[in-house]
Protein backbone atom coordinates (compact mmCIF):
# COMPACT_ATOMS: atom_id res chain seq x y z
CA UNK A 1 203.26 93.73 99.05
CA UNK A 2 206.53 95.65 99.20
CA UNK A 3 207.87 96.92 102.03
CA UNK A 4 210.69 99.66 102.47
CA UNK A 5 212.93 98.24 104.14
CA UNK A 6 216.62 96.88 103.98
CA UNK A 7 216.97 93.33 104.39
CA UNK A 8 214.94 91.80 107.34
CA UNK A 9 214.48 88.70 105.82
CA UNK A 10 216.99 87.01 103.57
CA UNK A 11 219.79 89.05 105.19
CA UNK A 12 223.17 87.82 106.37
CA UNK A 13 222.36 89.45 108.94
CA UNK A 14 224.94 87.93 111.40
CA UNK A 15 227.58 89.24 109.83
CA UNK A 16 227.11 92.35 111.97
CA UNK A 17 229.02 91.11 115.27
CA UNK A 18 228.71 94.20 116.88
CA UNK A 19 224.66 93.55 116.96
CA UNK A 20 225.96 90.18 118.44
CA UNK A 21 227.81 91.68 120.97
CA UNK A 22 224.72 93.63 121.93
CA UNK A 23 222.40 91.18 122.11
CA UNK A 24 225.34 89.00 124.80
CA UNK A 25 224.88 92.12 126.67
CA UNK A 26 221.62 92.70 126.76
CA UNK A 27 220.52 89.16 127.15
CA UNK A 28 222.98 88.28 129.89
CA UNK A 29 220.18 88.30 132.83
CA UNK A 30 218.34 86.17 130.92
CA UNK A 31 217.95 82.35 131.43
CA UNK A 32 217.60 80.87 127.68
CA UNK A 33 216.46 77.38 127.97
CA UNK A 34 218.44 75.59 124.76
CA UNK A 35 218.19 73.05 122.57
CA UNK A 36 217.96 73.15 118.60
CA UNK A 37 215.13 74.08 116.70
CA UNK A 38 216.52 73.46 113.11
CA UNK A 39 219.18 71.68 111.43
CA UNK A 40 220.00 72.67 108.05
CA UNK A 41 222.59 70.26 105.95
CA UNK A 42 224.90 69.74 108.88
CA UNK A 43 224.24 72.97 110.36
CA UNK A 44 222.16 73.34 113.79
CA UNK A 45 219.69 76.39 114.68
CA UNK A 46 219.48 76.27 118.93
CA UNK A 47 217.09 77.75 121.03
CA UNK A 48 219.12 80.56 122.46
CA UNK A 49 220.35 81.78 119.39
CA UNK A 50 216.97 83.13 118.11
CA UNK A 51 215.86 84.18 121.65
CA UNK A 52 218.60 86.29 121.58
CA UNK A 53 218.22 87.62 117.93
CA UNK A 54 214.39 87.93 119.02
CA UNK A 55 215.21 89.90 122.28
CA UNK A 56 217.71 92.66 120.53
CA UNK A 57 214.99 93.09 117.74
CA UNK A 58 212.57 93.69 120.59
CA UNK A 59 214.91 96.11 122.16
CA UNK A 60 215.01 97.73 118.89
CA UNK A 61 211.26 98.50 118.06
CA UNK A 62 209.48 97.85 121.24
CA UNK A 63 206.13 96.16 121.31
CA UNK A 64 205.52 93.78 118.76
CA UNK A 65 201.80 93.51 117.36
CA UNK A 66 202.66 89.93 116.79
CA UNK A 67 205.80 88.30 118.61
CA UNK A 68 205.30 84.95 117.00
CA UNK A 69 205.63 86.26 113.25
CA UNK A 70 208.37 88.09 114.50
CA UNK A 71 210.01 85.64 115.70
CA UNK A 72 209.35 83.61 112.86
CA UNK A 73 210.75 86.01 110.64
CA UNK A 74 214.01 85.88 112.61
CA UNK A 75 214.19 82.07 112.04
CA UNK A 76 213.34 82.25 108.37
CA UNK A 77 216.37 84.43 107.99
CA UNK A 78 218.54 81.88 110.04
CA UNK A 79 217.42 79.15 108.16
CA UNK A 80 218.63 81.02 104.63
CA UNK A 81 221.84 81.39 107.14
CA UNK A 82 222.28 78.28 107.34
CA UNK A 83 221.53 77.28 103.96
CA UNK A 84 224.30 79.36 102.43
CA UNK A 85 226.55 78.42 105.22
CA UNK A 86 225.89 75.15 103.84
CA UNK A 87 226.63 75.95 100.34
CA UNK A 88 229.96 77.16 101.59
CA UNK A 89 230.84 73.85 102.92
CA UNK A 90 229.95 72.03 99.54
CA UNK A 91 232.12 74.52 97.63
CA UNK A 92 234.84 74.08 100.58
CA UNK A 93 235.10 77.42 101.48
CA UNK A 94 238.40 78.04 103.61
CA UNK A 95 238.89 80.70 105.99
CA UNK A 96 242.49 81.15 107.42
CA UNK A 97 243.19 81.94 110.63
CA UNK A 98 244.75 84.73 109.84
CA UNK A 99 240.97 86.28 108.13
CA UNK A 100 239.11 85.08 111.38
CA UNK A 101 242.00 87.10 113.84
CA UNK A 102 241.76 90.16 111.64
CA UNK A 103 237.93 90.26 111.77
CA UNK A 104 237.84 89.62 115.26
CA UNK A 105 240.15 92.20 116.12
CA UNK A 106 238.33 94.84 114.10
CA UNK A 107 235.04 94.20 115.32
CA UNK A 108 236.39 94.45 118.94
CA UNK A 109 238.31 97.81 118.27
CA UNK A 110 234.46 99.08 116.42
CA UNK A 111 232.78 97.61 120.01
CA UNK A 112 235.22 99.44 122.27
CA UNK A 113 235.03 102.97 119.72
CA UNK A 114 231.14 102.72 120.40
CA UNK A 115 231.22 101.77 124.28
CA UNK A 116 233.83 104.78 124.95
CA UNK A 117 236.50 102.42 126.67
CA UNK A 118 237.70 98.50 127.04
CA UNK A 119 236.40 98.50 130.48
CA UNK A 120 232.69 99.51 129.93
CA UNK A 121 232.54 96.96 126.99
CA UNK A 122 233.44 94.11 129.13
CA UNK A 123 231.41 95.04 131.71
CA UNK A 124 228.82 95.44 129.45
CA UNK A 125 229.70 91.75 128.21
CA UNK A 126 230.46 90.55 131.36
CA UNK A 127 233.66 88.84 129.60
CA UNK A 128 237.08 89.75 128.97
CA UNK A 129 238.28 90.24 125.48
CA UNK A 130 240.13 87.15 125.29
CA UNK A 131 236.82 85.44 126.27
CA UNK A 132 234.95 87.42 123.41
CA UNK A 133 237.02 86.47 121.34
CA UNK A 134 236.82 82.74 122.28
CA UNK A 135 233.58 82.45 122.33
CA UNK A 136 232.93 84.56 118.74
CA UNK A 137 235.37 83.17 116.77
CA UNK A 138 233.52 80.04 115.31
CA UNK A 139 230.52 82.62 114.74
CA UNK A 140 233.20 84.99 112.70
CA UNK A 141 234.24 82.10 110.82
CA UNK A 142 230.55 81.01 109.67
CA UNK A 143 230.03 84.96 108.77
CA UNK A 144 232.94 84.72 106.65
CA UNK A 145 232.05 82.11 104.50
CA UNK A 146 228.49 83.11 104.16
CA UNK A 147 229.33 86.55 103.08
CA UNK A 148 231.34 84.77 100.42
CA UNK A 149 228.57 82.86 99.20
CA UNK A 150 226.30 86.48 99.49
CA UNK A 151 228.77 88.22 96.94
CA UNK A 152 228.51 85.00 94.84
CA UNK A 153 224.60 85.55 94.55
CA UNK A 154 224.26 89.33 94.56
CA UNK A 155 227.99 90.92 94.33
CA UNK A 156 227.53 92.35 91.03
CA UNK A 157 223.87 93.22 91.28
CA UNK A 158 223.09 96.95 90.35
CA UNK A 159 220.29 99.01 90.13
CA UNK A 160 219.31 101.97 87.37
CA UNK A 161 217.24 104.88 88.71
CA UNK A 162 214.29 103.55 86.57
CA UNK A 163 214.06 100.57 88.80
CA UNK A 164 214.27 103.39 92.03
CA UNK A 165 211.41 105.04 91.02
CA UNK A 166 209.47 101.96 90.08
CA UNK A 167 210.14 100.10 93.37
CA UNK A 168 209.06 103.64 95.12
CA UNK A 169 206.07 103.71 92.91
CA UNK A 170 205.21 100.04 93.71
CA UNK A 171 204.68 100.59 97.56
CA UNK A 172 200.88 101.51 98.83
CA UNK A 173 200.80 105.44 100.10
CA UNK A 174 199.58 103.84 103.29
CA UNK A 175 202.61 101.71 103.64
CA UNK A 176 205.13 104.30 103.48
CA UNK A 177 207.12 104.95 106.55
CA UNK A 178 207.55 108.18 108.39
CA UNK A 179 211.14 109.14 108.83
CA UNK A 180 212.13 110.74 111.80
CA UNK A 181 213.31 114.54 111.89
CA UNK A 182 217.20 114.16 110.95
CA UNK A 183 220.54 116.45 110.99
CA UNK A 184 223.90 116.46 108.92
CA UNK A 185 226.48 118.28 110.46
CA UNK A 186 230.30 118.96 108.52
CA UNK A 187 233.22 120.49 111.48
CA UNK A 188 236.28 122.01 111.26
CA UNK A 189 238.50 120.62 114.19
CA UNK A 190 241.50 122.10 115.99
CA UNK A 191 243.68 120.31 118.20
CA UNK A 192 245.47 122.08 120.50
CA UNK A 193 249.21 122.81 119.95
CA UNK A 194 251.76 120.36 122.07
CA UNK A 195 255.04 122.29 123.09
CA UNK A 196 257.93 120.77 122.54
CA UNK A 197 259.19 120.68 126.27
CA UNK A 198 255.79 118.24 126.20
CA UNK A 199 257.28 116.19 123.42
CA UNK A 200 260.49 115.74 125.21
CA UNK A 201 259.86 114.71 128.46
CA UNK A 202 257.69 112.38 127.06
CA UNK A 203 260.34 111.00 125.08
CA UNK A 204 262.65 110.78 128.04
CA UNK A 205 260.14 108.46 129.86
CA UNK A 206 260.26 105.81 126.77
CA UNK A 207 263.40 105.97 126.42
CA UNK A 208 263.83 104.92 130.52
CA UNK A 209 260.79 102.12 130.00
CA UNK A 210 262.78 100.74 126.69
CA UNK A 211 266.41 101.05 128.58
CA UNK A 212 264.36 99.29 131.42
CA UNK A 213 263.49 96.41 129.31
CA UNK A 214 266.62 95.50 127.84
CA UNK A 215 267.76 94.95 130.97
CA UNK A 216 265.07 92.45 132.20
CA UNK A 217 261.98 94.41 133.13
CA UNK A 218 258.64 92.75 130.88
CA UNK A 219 257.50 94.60 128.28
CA UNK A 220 253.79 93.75 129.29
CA UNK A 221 253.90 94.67 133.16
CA UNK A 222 255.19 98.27 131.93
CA UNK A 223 252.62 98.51 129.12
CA UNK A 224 249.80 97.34 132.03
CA UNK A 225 251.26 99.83 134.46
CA UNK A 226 252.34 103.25 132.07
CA UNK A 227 250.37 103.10 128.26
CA UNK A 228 248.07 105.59 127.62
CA UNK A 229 246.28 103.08 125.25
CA UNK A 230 243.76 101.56 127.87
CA UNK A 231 242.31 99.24 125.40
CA UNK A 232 245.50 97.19 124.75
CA UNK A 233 247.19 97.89 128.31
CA UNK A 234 245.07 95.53 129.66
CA UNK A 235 246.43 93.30 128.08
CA UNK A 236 249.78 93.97 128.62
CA UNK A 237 250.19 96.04 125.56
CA UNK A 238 249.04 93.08 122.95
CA UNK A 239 247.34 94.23 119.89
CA UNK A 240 246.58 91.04 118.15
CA UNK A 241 247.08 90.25 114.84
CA UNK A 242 246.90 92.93 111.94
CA UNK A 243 247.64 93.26 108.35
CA UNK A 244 249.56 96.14 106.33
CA UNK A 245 247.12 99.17 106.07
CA UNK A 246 245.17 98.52 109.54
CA UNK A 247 247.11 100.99 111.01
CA UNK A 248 248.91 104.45 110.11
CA UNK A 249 251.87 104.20 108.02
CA UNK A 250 254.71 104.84 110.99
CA UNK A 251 253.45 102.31 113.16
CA UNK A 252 252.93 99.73 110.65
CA UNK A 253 256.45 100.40 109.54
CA UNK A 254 258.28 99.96 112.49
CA UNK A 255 256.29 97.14 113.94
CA UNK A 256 256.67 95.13 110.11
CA UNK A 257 260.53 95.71 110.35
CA UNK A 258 260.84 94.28 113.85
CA UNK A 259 262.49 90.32 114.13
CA UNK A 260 260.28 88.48 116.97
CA UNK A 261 261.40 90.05 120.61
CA UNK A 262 262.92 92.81 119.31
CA UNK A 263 261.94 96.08 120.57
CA UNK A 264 261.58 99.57 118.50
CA UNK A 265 263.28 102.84 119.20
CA UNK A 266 260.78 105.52 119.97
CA UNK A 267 258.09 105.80 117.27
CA UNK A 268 255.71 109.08 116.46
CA UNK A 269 252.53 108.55 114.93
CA UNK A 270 249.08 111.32 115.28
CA UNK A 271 248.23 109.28 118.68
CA UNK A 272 251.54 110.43 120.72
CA UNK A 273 254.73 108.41 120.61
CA UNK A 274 255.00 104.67 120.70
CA UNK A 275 257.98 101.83 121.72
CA UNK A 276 256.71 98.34 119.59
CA UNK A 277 258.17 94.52 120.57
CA UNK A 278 257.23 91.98 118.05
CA UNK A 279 255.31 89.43 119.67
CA UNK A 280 255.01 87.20 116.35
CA UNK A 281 255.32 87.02 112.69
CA UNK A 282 252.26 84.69 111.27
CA UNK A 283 252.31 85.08 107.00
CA UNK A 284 251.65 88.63 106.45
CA UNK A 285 250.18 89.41 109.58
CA UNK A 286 252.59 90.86 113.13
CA UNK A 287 251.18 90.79 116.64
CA UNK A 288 253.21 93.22 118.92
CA UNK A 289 252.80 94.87 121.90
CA UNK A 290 253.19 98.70 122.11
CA UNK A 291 253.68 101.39 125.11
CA UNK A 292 252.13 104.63 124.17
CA UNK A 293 252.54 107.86 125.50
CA UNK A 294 250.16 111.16 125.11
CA UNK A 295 251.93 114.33 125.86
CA UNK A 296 249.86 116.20 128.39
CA UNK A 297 247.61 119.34 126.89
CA UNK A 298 247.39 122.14 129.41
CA UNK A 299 244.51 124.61 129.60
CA UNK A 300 246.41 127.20 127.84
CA UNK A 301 246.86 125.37 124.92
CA UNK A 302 243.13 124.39 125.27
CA UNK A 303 241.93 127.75 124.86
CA UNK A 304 244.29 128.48 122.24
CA UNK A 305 242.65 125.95 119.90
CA UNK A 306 239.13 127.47 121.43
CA UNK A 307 240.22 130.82 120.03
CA UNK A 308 241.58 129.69 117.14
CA UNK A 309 238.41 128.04 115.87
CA UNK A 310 236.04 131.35 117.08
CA UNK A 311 238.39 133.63 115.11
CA UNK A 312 237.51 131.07 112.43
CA UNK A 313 234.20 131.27 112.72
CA UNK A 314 234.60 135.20 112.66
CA UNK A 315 236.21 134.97 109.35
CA UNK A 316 233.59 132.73 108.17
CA UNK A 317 230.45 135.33 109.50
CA UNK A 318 232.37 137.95 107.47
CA UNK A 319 232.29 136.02 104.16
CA UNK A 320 235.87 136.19 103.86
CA UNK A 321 236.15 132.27 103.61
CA UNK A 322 233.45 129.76 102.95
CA UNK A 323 232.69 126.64 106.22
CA UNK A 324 234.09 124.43 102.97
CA UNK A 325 237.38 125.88 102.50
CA UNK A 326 237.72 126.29 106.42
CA UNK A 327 237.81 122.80 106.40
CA UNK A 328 240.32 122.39 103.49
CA UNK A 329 242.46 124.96 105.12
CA UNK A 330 241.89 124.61 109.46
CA UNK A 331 240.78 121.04 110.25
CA UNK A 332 242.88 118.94 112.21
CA UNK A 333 241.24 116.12 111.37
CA UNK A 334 240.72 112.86 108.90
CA UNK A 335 237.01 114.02 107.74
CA UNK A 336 238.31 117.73 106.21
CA UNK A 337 238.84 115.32 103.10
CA UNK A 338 235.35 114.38 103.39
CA UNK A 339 234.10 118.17 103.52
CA UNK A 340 234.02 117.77 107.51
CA UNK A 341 231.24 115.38 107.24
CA UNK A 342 230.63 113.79 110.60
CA UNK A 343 230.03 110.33 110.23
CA UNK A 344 227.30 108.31 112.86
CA UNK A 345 229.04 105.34 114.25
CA UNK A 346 226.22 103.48 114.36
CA UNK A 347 224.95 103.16 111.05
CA UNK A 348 227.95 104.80 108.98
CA UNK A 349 225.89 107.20 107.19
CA UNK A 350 226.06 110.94 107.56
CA UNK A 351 222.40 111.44 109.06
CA UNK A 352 221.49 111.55 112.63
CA UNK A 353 218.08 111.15 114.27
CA UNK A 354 216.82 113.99 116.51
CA UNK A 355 216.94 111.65 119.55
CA UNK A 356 220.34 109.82 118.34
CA UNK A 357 222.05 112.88 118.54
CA UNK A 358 223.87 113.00 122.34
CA UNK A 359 224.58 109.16 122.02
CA UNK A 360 226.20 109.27 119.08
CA UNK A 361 228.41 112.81 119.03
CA UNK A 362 230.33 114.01 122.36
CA UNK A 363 229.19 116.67 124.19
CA UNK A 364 226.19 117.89 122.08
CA UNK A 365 224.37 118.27 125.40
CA UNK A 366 225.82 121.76 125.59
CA UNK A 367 224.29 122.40 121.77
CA UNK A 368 220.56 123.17 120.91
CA UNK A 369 220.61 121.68 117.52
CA UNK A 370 216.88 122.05 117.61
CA UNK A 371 216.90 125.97 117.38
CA UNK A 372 219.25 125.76 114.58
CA UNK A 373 218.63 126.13 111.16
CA UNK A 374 220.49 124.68 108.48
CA UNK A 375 223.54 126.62 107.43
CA UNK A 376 223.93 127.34 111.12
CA UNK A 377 227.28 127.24 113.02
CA UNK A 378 227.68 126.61 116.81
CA UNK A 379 230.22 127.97 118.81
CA UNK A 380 233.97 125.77 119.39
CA UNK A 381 232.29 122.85 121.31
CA UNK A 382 234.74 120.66 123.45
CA UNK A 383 235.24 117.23 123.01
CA UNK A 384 237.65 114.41 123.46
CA UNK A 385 238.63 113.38 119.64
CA UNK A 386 240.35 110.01 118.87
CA UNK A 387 243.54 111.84 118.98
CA UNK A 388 243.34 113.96 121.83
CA UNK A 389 240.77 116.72 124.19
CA UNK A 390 240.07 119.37 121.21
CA UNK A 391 237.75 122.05 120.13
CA UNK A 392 235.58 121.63 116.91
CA UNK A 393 232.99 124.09 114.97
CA UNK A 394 229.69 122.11 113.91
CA UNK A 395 227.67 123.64 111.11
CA UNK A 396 223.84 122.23 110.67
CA UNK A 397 224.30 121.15 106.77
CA UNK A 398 220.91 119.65 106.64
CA UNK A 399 217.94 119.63 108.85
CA UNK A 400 215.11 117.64 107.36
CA UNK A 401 211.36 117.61 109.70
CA UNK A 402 209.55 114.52 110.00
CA UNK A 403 208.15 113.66 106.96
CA UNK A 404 206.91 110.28 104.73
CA UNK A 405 209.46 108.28 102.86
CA UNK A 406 209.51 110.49 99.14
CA UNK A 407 212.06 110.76 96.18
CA UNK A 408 213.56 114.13 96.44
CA UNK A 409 214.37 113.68 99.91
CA UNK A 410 215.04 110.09 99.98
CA UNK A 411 216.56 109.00 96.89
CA UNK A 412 219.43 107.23 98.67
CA UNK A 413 217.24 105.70 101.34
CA UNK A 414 214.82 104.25 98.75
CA UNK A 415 217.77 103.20 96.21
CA UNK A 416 219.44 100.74 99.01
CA UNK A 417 215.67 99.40 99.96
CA UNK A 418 215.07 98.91 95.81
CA UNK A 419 218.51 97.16 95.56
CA UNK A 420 218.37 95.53 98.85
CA UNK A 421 214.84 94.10 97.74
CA UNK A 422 216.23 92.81 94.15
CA UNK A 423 218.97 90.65 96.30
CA UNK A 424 216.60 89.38 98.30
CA UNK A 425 214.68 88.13 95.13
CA UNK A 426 217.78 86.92 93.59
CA UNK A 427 218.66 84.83 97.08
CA UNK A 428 214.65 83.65 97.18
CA UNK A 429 214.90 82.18 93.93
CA UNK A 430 218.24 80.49 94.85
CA UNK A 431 217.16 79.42 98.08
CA UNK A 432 213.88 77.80 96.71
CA UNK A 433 216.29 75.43 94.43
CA UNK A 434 218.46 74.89 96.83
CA UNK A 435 216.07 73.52 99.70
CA UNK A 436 214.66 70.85 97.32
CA UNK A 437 217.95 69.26 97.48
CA UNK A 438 218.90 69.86 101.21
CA UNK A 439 218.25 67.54 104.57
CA UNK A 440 216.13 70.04 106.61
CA UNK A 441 214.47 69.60 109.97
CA UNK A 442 212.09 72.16 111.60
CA UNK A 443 210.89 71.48 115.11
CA UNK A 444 207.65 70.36 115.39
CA UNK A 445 207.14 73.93 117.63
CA UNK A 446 207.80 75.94 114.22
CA UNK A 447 206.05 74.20 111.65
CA UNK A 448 203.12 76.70 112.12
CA UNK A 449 205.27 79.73 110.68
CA UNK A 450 203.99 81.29 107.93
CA UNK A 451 207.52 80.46 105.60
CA UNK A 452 207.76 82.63 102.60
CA UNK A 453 209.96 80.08 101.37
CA UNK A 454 208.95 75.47 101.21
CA UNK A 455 211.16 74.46 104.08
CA UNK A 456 208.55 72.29 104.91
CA UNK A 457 208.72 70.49 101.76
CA UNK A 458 204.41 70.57 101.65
């Protein structure tokens, strides 16, 4: 039988660190008793590592009608982990150092971006970041070269809206999930205006930390003790390693013109001014340290923006300009090329769930989405943007009840599960050929799983 579904099984699943991350925190009180469970090639399975996959999915859905086909599940998809891990080795799939430092960096910056700050993360971890990324880093190389092997297998599989509507048409009434009642929201934000007094004396200030450093003071004890960038502050102003195009254009600049030690004169970018000291040069990657500075918004300026966005919304009520074109022509930020669409940092699509809502956008608390009806526009809402405190319009674009899984309102929902579910063939069949000629070893304690694939070898 077919089930709707992305991925559970036959996923490379792994790849998603930030579930990683949650499942460290989540799991910390527990004690995992270890020990491996599976080797694959030359590639081990332990204990812990599908106690703590098994936990988060727990976490996820609650209780489980049956744990131990759960958790079988979970291993079946570690095993095919492992198997293309191991395929990756035969091929001699290299991963630089360079890859593994740029991956670990990003999926830190997406961890701190969903726990608000540096500080909640790691207390959330219970580990620094330089212990995170210690302790991840062999995982991000494995993910690596698995994915690689993934976009060998499936890369340029596609799927033609025939094939939709079949796999739709292919799944029992009865098994057809209920999807929960869901929102799309667009928003036309306005930050509020900085004078340049602001600008200046903030200037000033950099310019007395850089003059300070050339004549002995360390660039990291003033980055701890003045940047407005908490996440890297802690570290003394270290970024780690990035790449050309990880981050905006006057930045990346000045920090790829530096010479090692060297120290920048004072650089704007959208996040307030900056002063950069290359740390090192590694191929085409720079680590530096920065010191940024936010010029200070006053309550005055605040309510500017706050009137600024209801005379919008006046215009709007009045027909003389469409939400759309607001967008185009207000928005003070990234998404007005997007239409405004708000995306959900959790699953990086445009929908949110009723109850997803206040964890996933700020200050939502203060909005009754539920009386709304789509085409509805709130009043300027406050919230802290990742530039600065500003005011944004939210218009209700779609509002969808509860309702089963169907092809006029699900289209795109079904069309990942159809393709999703022709990958997963396309791996099975692999897999299957590739286990005949593979050293495999299940523990005696997990021989009893009901494998859709012969790791047993009956």
């Amino acid at each position: 039988m077919k089930s709707f579904a992305v991925r559970i099984l036959f996923v490379v699943c792994i790849l998603n660190l930030n579930a990683g991350f949650a499942q460290q925190a989540d799991t910390n009180d527990y004690q995992i008793i270890d020990g491996v469970i599976a080797v694959v090639g030359r590639n081990m399975i332990k204990e812990s590592e599908l106690e703590t996959s098994f936990l988060q999915a727990k976490s996820q859905v609650g209780i489980m009608e049956n744990a131990f086909d759960t958790r079988c599940n979970i291993f079946e998809s570690m095993l095919i982990n492992k198997l293309m891990l191991h395929q990756a080795e035969i091929d001699s799939i290299e991963v630089t150092d360079e890859e593994i430092t740029r991956e670990l960096d990003s999926r830190i910056k997406q961890m701190i971006r969903m726990y608000g700050s540096q500080e909640v993360m790691e207390k959330m971890m219970k580990k620094s970041v330089s212990e995170i990324k210690t302790i991840y880093r062999d995982l991000i190389r494995e993910n690596i070269m698995i994915a690689q092997i993934d976009q060998k297998l499936t890369g340029t599989i596609n799927i033609t809206p025939q094939e939709v509507v079949d796999f739709y048409q292919s799944i029992p009434q009865d098994s057809l999930p209920v999807i929960e009642q869901e929102y799309r929201f667009a928003q036309i934000v306005k930050l509020p205006e900085i004078s340049d007094e602001e600008k200046e004396a903030v200037k000033s200030r950099l310019n007395d930390y850089r003059e300070r450093i050339l004549k002995g003071s360390k660039f990291s004890t003033l980055a701890t003790l003045y940047s407005d960038d908490p996440a890297s502050a802690k570290q003394g102003g270290e970024l780690g390693f990035f790449s050309r195009g990880d981050m905006v254009a006057e930045f990346e600049n000045a920090a790829f013109s530096l010479q090692e030690g060297e120290i920048s004169p004072i650089i704007e970018t959208q996040y307030g001014f900056h002063i950069i000291q290359l740390i090192e040069r590694r191929g085409n990657q720079v680590n530096c340290r920065h010191i940024l500075l936010q010029p200070k918004i006053s309550e005055l300026q605040m309510e500017q923006a706050r009137k600024e966005l209801s005379d919008i919304k006046d215009e709007i009520a009045k027909g003389e300009i469409t939400f759309e074109d607001a967008v185009v022509k207000y928005s003070d930020d990234a998404s007005k090329i997007n239409g405004g669409v708000i995306v959900n940092p959790y699953n990086a699509s445009a929908s949110f769930s009723k109850d997803a809502i206040n964890e996933t956008m700020q200050n939502v608390d203060k909005v009754d989405f539920d009386t709304m009806k789509e085409g509805d526009i709130t009043e300027p809402v406050r919230f802290k943007s990742d530039l600065a405190d500003a005011y944004r319009l939210i218009k209700v674009t779609r509002k969808t009840s509860a309702h089963k899984v169907n092809l006029t309102e699900d289209y795109d929902k079904i069309q990942e599960s159809a393709l999703n579910s022709k990958k997963t063939d396309i791996i099975k069949e692999w897999a299957e050929k590739r286990i005949k000629n593979t050293y495999i070893n299940i523990n005696p304690e997990y021989r009893d799983c009901n494998f859709k694939l012969n790791w047993l070898k009956k």
